[in-house]
C-alpha atoms as a PDB file:
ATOM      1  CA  UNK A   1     119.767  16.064 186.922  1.00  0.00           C
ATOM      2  CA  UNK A   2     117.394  19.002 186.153  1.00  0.00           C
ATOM      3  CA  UNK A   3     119.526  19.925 183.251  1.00  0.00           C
ATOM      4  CA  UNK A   4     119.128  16.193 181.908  1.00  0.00           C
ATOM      5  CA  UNK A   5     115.380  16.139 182.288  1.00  0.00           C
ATOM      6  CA  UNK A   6     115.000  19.594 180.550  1.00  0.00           C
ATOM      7  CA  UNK A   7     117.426  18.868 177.323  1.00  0.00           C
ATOM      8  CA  UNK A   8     115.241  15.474 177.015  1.00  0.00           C
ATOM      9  CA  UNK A   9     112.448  17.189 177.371  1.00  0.00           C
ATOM     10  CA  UNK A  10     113.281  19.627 174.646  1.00  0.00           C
ATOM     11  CA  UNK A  11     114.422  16.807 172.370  1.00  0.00           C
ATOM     12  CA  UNK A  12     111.165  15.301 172.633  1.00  0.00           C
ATOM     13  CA  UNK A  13     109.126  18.435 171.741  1.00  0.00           C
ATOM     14  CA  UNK A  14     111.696  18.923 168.456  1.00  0.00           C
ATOM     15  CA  UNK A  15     111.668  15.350 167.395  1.00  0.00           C
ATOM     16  CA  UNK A  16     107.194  15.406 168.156  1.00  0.00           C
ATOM     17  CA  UNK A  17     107.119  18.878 166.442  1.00  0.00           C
ATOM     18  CA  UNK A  18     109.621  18.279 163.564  1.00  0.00           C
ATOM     19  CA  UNK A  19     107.777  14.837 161.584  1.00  0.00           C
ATOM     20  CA  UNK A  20     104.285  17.211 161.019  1.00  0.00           C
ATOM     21  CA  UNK A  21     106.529  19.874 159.685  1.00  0.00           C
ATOM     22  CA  UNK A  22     108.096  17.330 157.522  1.00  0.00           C
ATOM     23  CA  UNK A  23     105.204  16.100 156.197  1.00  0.00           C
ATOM     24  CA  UNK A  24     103.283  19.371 156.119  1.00  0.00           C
ATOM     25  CA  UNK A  25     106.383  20.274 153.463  1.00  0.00           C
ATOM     26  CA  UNK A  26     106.062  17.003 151.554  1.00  0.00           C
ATOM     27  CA  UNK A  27     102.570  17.316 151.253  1.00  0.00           C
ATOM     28  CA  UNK A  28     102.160  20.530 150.409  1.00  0.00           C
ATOM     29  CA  UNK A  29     102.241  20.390 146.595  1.00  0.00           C
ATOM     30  CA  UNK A  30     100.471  17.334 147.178  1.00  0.00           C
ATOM     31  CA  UNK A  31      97.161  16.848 144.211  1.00  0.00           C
ATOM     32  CA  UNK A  32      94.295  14.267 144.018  1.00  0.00           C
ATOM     33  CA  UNK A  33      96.455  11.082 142.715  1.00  0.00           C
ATOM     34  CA  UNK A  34      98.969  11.783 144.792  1.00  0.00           C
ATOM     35  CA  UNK A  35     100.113   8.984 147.020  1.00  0.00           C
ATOM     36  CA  UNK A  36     100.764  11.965 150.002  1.00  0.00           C
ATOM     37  CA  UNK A  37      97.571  13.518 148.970  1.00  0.00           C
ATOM     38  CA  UNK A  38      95.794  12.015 152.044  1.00  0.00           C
ATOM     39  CA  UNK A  39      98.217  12.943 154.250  1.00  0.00           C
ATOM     40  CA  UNK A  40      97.841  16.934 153.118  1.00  0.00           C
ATOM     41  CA  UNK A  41      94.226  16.820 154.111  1.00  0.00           C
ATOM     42  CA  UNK A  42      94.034  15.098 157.250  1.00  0.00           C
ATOM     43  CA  UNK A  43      96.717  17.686 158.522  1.00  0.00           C
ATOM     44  CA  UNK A  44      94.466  20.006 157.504  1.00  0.00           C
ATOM     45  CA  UNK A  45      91.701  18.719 159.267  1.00  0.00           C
ATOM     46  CA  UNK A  46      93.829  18.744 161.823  1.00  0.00           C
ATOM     47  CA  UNK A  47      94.640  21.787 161.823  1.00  0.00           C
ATOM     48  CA  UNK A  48      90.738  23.230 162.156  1.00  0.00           C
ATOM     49  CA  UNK A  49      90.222  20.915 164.947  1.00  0.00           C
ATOM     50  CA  UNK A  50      92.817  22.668 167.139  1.00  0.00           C
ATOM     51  CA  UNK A  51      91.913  26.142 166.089  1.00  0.00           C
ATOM     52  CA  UNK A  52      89.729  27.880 169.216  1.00  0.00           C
ATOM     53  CA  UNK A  53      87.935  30.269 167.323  1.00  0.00           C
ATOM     54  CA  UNK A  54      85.414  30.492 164.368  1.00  0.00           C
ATOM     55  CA  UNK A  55      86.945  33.381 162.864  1.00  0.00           C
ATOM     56  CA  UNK A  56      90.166  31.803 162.163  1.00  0.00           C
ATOM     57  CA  UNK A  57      88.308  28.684 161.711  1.00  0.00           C
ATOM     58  CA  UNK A  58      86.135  30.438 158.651  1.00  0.00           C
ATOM     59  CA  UNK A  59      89.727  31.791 157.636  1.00  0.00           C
ATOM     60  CA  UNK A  60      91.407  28.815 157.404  1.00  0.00           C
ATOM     61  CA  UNK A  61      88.765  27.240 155.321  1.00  0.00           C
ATOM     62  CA  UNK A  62      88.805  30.236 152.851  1.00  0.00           C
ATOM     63  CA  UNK A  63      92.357  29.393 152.120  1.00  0.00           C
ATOM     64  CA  UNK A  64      91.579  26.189 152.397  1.00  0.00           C
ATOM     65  CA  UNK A  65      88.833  26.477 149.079  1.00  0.00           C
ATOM     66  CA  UNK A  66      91.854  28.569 147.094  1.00  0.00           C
ATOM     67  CA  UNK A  67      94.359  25.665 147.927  1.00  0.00           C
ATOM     68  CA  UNK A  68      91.490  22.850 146.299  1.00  0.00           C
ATOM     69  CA  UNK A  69      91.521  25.274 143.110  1.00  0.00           C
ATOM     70  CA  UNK A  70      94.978  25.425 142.368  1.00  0.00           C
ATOM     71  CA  UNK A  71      95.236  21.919 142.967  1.00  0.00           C
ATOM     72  CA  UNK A  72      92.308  21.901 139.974  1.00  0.00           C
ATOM     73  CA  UNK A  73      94.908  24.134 137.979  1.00  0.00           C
ATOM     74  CA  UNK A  74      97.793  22.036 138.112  1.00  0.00           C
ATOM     75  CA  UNK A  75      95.882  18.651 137.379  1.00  0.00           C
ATOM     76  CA  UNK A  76      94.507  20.466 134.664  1.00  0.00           C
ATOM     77  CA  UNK A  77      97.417  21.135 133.152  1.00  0.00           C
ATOM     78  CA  UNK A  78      99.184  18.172 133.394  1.00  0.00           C
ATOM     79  CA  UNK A  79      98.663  15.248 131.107  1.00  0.00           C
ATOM     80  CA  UNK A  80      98.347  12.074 132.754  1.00  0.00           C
ATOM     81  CA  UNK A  81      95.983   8.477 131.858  1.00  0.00           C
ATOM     82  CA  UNK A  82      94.640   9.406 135.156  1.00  0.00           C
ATOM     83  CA  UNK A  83      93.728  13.296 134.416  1.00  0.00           C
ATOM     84  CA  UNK A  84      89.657  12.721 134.436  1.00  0.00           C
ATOM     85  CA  UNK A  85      89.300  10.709 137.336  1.00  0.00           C
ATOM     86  CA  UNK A  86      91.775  12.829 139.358  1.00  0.00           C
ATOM     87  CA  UNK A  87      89.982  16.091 138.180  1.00  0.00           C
ATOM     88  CA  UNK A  88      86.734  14.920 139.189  1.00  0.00           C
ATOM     89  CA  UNK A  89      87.883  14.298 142.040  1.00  0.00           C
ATOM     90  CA  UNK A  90      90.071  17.333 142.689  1.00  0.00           C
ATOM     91  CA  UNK A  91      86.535  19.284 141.764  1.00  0.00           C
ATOM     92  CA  UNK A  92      84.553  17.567 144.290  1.00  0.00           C
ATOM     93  CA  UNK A  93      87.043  18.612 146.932  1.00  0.00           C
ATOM     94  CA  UNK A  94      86.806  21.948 145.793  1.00  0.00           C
ATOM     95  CA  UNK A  95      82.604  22.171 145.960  1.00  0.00           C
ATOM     96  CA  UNK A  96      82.987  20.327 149.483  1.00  0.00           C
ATOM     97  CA  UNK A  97      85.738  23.137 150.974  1.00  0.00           C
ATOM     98  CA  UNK A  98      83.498  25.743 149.372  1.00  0.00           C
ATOM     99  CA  UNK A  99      80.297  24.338 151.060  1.00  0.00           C
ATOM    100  CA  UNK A 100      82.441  24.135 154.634  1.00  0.00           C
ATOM    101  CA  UNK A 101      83.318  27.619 154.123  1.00  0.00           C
ATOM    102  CA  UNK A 102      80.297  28.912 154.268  1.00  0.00           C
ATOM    103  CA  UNK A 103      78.752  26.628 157.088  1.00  0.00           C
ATOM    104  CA  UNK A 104      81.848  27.992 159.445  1.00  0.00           C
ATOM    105  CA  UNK A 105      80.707  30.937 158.448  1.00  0.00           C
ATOM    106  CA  UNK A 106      77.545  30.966 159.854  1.00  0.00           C
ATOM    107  CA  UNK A 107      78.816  29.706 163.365  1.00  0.00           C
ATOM    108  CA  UNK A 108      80.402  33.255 163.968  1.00  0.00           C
ATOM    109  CA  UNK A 109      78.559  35.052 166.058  1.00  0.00           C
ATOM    110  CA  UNK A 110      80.628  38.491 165.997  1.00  0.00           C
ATOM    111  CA  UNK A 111      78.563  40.425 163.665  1.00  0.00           C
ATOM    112  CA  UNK A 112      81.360  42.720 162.454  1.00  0.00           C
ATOM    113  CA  UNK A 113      83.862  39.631 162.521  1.00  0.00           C
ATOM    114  CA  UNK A 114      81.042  37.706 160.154  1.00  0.00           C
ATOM    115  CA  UNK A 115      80.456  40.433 157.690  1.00  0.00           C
ATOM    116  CA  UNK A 116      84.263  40.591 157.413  1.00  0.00           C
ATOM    117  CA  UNK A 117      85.126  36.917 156.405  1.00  0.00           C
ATOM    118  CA  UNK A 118      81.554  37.322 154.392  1.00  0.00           C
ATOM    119  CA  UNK A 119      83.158  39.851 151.843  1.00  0.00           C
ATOM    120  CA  UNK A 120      86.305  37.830 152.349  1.00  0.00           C
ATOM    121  CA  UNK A 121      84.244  34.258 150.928  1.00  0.00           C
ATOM    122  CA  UNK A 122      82.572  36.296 147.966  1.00  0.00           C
ATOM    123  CA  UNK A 123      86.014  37.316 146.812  1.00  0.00           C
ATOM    124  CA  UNK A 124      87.453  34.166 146.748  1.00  0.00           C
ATOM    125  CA  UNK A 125      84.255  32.299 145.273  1.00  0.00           C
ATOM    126  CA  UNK A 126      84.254  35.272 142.553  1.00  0.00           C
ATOM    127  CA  UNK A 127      87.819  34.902 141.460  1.00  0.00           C
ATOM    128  CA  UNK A 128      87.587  31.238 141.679  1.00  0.00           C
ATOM    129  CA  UNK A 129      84.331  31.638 139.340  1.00  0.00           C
ATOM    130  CA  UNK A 130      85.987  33.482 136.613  1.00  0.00           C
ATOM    131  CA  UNK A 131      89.018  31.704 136.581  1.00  0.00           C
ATOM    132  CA  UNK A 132      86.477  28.469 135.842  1.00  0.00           C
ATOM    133  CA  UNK A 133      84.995  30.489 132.962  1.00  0.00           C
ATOM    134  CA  UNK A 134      88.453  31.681 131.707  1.00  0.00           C
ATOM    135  CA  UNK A 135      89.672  27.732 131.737  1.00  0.00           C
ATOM    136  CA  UNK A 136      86.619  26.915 130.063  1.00  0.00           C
ATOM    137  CA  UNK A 137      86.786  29.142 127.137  1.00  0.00           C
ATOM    138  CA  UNK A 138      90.844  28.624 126.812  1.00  0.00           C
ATOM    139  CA  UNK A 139      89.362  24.646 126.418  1.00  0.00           C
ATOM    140  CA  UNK A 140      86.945  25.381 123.981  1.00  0.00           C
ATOM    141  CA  UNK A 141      89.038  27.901 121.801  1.00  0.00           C
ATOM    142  CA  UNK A 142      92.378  25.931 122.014  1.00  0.00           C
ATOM    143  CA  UNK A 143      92.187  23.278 119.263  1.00  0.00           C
ATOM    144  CA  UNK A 144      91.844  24.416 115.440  1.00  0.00           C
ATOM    145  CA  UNK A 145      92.363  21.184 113.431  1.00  0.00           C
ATOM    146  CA  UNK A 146      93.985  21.941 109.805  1.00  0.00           C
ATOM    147  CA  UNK A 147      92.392  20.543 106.625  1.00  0.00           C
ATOM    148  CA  UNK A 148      93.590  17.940 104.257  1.00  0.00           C
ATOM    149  CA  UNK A 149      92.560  18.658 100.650  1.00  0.00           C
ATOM    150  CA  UNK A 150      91.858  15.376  98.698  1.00  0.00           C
ATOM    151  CA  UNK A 151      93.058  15.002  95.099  1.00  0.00           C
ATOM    152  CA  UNK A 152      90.843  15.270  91.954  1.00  0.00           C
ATOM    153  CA  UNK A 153      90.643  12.264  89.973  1.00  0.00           C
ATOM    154  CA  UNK A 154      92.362  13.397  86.543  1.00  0.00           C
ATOM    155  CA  UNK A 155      91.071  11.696  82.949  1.00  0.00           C
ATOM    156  CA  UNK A 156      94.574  10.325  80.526  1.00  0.00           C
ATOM    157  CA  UNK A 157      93.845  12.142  77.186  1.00  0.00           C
ATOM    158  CA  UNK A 158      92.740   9.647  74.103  1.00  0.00           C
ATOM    159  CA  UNK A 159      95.470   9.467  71.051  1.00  0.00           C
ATOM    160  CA  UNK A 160      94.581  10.522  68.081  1.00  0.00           C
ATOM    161  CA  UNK A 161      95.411   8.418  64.828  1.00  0.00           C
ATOM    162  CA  UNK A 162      97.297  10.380  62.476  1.00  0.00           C
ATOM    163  CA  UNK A 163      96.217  10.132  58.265  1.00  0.00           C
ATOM    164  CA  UNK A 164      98.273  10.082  55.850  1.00  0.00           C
ATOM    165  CA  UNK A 165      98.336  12.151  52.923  1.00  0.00           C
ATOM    166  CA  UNK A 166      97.838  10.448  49.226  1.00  0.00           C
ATOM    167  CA  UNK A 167     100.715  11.318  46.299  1.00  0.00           C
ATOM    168  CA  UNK A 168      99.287  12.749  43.729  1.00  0.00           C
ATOM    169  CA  UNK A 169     101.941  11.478  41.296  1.00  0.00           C
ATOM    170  CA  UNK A 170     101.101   8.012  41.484  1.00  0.00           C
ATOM    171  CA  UNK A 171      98.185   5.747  41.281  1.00  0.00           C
ATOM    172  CA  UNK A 172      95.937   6.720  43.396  1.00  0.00           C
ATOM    173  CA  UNK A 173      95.476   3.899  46.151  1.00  0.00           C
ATOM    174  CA  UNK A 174      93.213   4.361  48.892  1.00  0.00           C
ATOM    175  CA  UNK A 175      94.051   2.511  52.035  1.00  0.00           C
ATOM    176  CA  UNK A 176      92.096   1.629  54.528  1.00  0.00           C
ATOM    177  CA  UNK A 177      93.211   2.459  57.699  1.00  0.00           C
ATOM    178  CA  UNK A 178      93.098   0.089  60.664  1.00  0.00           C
ATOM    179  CA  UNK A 179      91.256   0.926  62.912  1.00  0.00           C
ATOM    180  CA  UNK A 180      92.941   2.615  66.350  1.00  0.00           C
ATOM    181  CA  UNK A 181      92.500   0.750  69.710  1.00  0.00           C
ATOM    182  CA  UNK A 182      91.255   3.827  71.199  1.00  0.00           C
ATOM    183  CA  UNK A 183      92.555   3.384  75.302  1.00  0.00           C
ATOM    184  CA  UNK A 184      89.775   3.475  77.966  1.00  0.00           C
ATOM    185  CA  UNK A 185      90.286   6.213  80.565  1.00  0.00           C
ATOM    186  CA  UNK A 186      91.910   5.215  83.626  1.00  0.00           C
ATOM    187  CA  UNK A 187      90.744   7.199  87.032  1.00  0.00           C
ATOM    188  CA  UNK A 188      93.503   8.052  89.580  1.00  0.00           C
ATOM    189  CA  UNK A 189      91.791   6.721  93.189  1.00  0.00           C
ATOM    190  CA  UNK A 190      91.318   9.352  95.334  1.00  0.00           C
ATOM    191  CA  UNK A 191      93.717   9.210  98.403  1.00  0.00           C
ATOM    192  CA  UNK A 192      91.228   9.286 101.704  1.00  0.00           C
ATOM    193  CA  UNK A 193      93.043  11.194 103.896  1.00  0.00           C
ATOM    194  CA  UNK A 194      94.798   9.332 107.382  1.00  0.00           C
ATOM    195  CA  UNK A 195      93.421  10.969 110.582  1.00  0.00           C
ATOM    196  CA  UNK A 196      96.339  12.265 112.703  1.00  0.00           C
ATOM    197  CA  UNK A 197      96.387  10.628 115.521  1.00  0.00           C
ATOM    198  CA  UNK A 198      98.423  13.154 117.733  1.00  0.00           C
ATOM    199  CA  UNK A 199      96.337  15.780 117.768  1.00  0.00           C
ATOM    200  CA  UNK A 200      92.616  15.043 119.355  1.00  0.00           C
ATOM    201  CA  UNK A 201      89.979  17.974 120.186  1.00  0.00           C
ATOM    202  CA  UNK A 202      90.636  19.352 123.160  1.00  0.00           C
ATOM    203  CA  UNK A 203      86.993  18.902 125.433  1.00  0.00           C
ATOM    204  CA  UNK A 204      86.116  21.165 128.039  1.00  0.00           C
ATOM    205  CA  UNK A 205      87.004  18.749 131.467  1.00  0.00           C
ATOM    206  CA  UNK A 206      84.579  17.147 133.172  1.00  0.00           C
ATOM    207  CA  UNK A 207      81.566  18.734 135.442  1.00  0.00           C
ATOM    208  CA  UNK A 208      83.919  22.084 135.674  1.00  0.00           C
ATOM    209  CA  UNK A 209      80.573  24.151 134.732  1.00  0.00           C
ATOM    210  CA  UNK A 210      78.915  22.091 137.280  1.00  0.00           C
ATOM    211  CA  UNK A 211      81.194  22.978 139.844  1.00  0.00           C
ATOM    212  CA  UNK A 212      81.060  26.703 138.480  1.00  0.00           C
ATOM    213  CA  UNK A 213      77.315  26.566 138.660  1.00  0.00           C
ATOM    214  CA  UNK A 214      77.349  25.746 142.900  1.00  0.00           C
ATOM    215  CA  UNK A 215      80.039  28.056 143.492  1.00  0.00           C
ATOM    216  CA  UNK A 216      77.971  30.692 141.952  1.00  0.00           C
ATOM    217  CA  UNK A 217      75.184  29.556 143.772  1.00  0.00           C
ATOM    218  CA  UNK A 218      76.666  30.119 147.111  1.00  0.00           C
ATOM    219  CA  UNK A 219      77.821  33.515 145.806  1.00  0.00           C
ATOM    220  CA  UNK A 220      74.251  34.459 145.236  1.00  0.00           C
ATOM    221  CA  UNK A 221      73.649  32.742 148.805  1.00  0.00           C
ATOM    222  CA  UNK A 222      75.951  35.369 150.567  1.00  0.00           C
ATOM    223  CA  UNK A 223      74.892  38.184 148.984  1.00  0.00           C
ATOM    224  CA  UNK A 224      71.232  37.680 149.300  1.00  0.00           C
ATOM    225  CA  UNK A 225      71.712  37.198 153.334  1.00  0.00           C
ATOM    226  CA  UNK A 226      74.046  40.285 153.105  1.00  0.00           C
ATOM    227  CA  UNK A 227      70.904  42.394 151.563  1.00  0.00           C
ATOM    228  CA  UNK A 228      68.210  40.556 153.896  1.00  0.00           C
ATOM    229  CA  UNK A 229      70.103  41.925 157.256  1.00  0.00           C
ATOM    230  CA  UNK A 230      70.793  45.069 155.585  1.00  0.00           C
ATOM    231  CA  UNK A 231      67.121  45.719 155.003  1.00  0.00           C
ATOM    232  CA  UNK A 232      66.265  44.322 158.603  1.00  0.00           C
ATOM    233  CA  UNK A 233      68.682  47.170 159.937  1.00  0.00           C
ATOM    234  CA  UNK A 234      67.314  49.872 158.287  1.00  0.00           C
ATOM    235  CA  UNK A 235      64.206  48.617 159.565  1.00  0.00           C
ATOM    236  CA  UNK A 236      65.284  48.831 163.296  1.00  0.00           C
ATOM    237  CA  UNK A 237      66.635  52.135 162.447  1.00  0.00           C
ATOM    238  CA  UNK A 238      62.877  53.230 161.464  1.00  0.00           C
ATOM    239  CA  UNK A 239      61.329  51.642 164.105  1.00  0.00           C
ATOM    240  CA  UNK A 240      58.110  54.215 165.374  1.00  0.00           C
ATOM    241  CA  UNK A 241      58.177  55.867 168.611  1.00  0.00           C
ATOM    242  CA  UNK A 242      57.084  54.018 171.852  1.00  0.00           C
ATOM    243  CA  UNK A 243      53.811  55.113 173.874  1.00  0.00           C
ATOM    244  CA  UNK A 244      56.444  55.380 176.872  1.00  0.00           C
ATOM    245  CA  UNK A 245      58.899  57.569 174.871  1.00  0.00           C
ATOM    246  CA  UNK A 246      55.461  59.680 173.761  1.00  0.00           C
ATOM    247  CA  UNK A 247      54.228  60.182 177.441  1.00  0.00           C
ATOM    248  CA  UNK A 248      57.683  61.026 178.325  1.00  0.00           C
ATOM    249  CA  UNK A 249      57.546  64.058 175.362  1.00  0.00           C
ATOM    250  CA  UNK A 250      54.134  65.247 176.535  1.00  0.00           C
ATOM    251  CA  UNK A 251      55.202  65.436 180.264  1.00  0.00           C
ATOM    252  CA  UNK A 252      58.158  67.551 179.098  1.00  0.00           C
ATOM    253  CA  UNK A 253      56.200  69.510 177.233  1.00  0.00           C
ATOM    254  CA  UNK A 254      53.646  70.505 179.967  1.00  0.00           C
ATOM    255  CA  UNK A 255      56.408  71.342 182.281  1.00  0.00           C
ATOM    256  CA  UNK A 256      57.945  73.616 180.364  1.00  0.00           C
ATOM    257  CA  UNK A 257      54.865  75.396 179.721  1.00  0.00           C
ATOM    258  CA  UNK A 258      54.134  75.736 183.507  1.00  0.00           C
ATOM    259  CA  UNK A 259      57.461  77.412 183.674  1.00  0.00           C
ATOM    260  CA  UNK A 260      56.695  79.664 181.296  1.00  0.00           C
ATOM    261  CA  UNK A 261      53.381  80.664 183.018  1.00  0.00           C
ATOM    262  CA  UNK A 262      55.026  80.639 186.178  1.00  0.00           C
ATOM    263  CA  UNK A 263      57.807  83.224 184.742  1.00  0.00           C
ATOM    264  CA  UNK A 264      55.084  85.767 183.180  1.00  0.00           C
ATOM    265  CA  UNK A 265      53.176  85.963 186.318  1.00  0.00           C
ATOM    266  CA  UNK A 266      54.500  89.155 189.023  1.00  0.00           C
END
């Protein structure tokens, strides 16, 4: 009976444990678009809600801001009629998990913890940031569209009439010669080049410097409040001497020189 209830039991917990790890598979090269897309995040979510701590919390939402740039990468570099409106959205994701980063940051209380996941969030914001930039230039630099020369117009040379010479052994007749239809130029139209209409200039996508621009801002965030408690330390550190601590010197002071005395005397 015992045996029963425990092998049901354990069935259960597989069968309740295996359909997340199903979808958590399916999902996981899930992008903006993406029918399954949805289904990635809210396990995510999910995820963070269940996790006891901040500092795993703050961890999981680093990786969680890498995940929403490579999902910018591979939209980017797939051509679809949807690519705009999927990046945009992919890139509003990505400012959104940055932002959360850095507000589960702030919730740690652990100073040594904090500062850790701190230089852990500038890392990943800084590669993140030049990866933008090296997207953006790769954009810009990509498309180099070819010339078409157009033709010259070229003028049909006018025929001469040819004269004939006169023989001197006979009469001399002059004839007059008719006169030559002299031909009127004809110009060659100029062929106006067909645009191509495979190849179109390649346009840096849409609000990436934007999204570069408040990434870079929360850099400059994180390392300003890294300076500011810095300089607050060293402060501490420099803090002047207490009255208390300088009537406890003094009394120390005078009994040692009554010992002295005391030692001189015979």
């Amino acid at each position: 009976m015992i045996k029963t209830i425990l092998t049901g039991f354990v069935l259960g917990l597989i069968l309740i444990l295996f359909i997340p790890a199903t979808l958590i598979l399916a999902s996981w090269n899930a992008v903006p678009g993406d029918s399954i897309y949805s289904v990635k995040v809210g396990l995510e979510k999910a995820i963070i809600g269940i996790t006891p701590s901040d500092n795993l919390k703050t961890t999981l939402e680093i990786k969680y801001t890498e995940r929403r740039f490579s999902e910018v990468e591979k939209i980017i570099s797939t051509n679809t009629n949807k690519q705009d409106e999927n990046l945009n959205e992919s890139l509003t994701n990505l400012t959104n998990q940055a932002i959360a980063s850095k507000n589960s940051l702030q919730k740690i209380q652990n100073i040594e913890e904090k500062t850790v996941q701190k230089e852990a969030l500038i890392a990943a914001l800084e590669s993140i940031s030049v990866k933008i930039e090296e997207k953006k230039q790769i954009s810009n630099t990509n498309f180099n569209p070819t010339k078409i020369p157009t033709k010259i117009p070229t003028k049909i040379p006018t025929n001469t009439p040819e004269i004939t010479k006169p023989n001197i052994s006979s009469p001399i007749t002059i004839d007059k010669p008719s006169p030559a239809s002299t031909p009127v130029p004809t110009l060659i139209p100029t062929t106006i080049p067909t645009p191509i209409k495979d190849i179109q200039p390649i346009t840096s996508p849409p609000d990436l410097g934007d999204t570069q621009e408040i990434i870079d801002e929360i850099i400059d965030e994180l390392k300003g409040e890294s300076s500011t408690q810095s300089t607050s330390d060293n402060k501490k550190d420099d803090k002047p001497t207490s009255r208390r601590d300088k009537n406890d010197s003094n009394e120390n002071s005078i009994d040692k020189n009554n010992k002295d005395r005391n030692d001189r005397r015979p």
